[in-house]
C-alpha atoms as a PDB file:
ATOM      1  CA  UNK A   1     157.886   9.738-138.507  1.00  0.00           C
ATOM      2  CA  UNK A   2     158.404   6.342-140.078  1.00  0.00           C
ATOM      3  CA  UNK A   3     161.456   4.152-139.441  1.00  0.00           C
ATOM      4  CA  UNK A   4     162.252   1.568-142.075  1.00  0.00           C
ATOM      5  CA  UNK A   5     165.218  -1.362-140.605  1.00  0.00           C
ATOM      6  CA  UNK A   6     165.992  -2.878-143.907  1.00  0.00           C
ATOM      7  CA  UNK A   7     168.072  -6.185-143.003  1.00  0.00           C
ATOM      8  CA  UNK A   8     170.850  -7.298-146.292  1.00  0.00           C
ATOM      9  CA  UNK A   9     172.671 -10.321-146.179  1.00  0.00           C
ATOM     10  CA  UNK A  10     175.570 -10.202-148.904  1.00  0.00           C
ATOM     11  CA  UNK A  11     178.530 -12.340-150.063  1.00  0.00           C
ATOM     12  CA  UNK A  12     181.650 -12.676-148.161  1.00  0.00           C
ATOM     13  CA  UNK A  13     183.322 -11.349-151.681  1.00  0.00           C
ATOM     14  CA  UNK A  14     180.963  -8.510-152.256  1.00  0.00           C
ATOM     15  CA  UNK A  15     181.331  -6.594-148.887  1.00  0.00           C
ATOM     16  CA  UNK A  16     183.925  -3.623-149.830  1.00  0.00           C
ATOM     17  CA  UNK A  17     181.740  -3.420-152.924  1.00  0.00           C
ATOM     18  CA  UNK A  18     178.674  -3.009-151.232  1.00  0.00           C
ATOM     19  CA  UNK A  19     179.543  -0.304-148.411  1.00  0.00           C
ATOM     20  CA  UNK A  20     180.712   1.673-151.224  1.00  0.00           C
ATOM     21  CA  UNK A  21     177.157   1.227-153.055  1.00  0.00           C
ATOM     22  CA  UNK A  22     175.776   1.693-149.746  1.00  0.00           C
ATOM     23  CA  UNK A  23     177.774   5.121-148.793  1.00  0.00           C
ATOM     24  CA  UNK A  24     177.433   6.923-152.277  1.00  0.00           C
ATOM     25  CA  UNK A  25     173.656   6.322-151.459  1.00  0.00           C
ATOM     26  CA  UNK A  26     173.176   6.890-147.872  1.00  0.00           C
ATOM     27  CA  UNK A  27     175.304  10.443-149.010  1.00  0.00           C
ATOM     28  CA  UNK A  28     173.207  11.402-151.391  1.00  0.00           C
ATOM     29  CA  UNK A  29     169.464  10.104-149.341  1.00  0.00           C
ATOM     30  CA  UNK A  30     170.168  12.479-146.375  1.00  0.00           C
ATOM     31  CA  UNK A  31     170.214  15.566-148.710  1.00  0.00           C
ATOM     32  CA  UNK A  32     166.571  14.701-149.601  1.00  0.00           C
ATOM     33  CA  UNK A  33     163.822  16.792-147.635  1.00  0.00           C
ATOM     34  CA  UNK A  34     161.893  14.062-146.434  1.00  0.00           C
ATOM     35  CA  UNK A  35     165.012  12.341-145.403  1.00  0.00           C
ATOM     36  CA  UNK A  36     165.491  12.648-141.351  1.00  0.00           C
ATOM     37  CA  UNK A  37     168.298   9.983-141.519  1.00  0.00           C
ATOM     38  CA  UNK A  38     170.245   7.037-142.506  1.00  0.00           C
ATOM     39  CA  UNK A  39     172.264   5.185-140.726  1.00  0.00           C
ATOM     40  CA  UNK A  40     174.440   2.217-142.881  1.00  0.00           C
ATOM     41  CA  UNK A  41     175.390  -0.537-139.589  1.00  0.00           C
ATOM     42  CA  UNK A  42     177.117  -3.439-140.305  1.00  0.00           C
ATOM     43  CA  UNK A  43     176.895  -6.301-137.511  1.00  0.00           C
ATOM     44  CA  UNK A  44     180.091  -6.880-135.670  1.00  0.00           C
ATOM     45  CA  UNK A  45     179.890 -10.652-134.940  1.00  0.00           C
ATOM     46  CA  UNK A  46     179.104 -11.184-138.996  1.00  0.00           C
ATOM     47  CA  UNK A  47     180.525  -7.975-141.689  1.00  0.00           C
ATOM     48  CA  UNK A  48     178.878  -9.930-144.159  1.00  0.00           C
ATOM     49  CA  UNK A  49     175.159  -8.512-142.552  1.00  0.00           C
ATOM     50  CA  UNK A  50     174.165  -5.151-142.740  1.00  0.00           C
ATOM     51  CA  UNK A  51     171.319  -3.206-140.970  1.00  0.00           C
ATOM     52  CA  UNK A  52     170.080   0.209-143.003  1.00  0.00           C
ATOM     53  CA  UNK A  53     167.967   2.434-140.496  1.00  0.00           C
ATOM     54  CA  UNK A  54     166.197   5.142-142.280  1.00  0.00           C
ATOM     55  CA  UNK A  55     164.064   7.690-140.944  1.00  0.00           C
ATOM     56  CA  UNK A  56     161.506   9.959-143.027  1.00  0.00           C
ATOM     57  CA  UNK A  57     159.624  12.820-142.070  1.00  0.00           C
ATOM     58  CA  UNK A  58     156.623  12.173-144.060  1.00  0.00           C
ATOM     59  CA  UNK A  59     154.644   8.474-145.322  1.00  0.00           C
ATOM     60  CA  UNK A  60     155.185   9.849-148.771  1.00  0.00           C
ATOM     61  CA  UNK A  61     159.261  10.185-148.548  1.00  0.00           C
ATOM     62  CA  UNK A  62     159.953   6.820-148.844  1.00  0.00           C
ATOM     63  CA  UNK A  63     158.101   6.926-152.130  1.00  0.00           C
ATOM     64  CA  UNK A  64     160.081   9.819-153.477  1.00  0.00           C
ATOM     65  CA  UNK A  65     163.414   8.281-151.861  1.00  0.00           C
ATOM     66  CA  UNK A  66     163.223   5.362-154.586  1.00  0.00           C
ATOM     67  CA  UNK A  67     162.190   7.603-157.336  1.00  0.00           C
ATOM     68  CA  UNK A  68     165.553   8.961-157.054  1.00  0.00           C
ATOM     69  CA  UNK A  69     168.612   8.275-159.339  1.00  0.00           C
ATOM     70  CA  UNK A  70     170.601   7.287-156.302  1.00  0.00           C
ATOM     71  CA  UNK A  71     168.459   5.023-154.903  1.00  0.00           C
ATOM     72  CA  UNK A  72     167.752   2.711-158.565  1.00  0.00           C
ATOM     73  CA  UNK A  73     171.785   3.306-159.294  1.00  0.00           C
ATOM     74  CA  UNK A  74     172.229   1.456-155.406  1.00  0.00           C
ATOM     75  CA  UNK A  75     169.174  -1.004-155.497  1.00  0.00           C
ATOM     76  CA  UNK A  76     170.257  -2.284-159.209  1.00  0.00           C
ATOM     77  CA  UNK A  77     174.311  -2.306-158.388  1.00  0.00           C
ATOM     78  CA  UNK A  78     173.637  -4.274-154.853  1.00  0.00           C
ATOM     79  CA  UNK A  79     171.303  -6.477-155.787  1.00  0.00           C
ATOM     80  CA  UNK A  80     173.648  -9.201-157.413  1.00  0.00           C
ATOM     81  CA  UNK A  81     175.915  -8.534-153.955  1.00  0.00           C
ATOM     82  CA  UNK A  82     172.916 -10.475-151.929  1.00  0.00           C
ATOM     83  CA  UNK A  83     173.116 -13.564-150.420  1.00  0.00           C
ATOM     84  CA  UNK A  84     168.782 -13.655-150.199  1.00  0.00           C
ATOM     85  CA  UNK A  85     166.861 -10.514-151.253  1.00  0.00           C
ATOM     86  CA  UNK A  86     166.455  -8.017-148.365  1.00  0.00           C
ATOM     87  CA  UNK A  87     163.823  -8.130-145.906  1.00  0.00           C
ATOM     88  CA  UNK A  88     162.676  -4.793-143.564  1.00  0.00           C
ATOM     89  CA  UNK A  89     160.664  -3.544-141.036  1.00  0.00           C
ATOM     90  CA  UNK A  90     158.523  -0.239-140.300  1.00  0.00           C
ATOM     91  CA  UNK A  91     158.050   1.094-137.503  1.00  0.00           C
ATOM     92  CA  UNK A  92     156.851   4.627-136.217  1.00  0.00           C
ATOM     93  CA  UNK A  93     159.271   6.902-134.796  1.00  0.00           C
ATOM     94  CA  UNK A  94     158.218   7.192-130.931  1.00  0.00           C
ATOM     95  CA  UNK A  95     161.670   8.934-130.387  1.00  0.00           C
ATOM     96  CA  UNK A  96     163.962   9.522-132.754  1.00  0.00           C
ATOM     97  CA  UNK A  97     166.731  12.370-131.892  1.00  0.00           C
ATOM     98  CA  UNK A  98     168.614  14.114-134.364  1.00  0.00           C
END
């Protein structure tokens, strides 16, 4: 399994806007086979910094996650919402219930 933490910074003005982005894609990105899950975390001490933890089954998922309509309708509607473009990091799934 392969755990991407993608890290988004986003403007104080732009927050509503962007957990609705975030939402109508992290709804449609656990219907997708290769899609274990997705968890949309926004930090507590700063709502303007969000944490996306998404979990595939496969190394090819991720691939066909952002061939998907969702995904390019989020990446393309968010992008003007960032502070700094988003960073992430992989990792492989050791454990990873659920």
């Amino acid at each position: 399994m392969l755990v991407v933490q993608v890290f988004v910074h986003v403007k104080p003005d732009q927050v509503d806007a962007f957990i609705a982005a975030t939402l109508d894609n992290a709804t449609h990105s656990v219907q997708e086979p290769g899609v274990a899950r997705f968890d949309v975390l926004q930090q507590a001490d700063d709502p303007t910094r969000f944490t996306l933890i998404e979990a595939y089954r496969t190394d090819d998922a991720p691939a066909a996650h952002k061939a998907t309509a969702h995904y390019a309708r989020w990446r393309d509607a968010v992008e003007p919402m960032m502070v700094a473009p988003r960073t992430n990091a992989k990792h492989r799934g050791v454990f990873v219930p659920g």
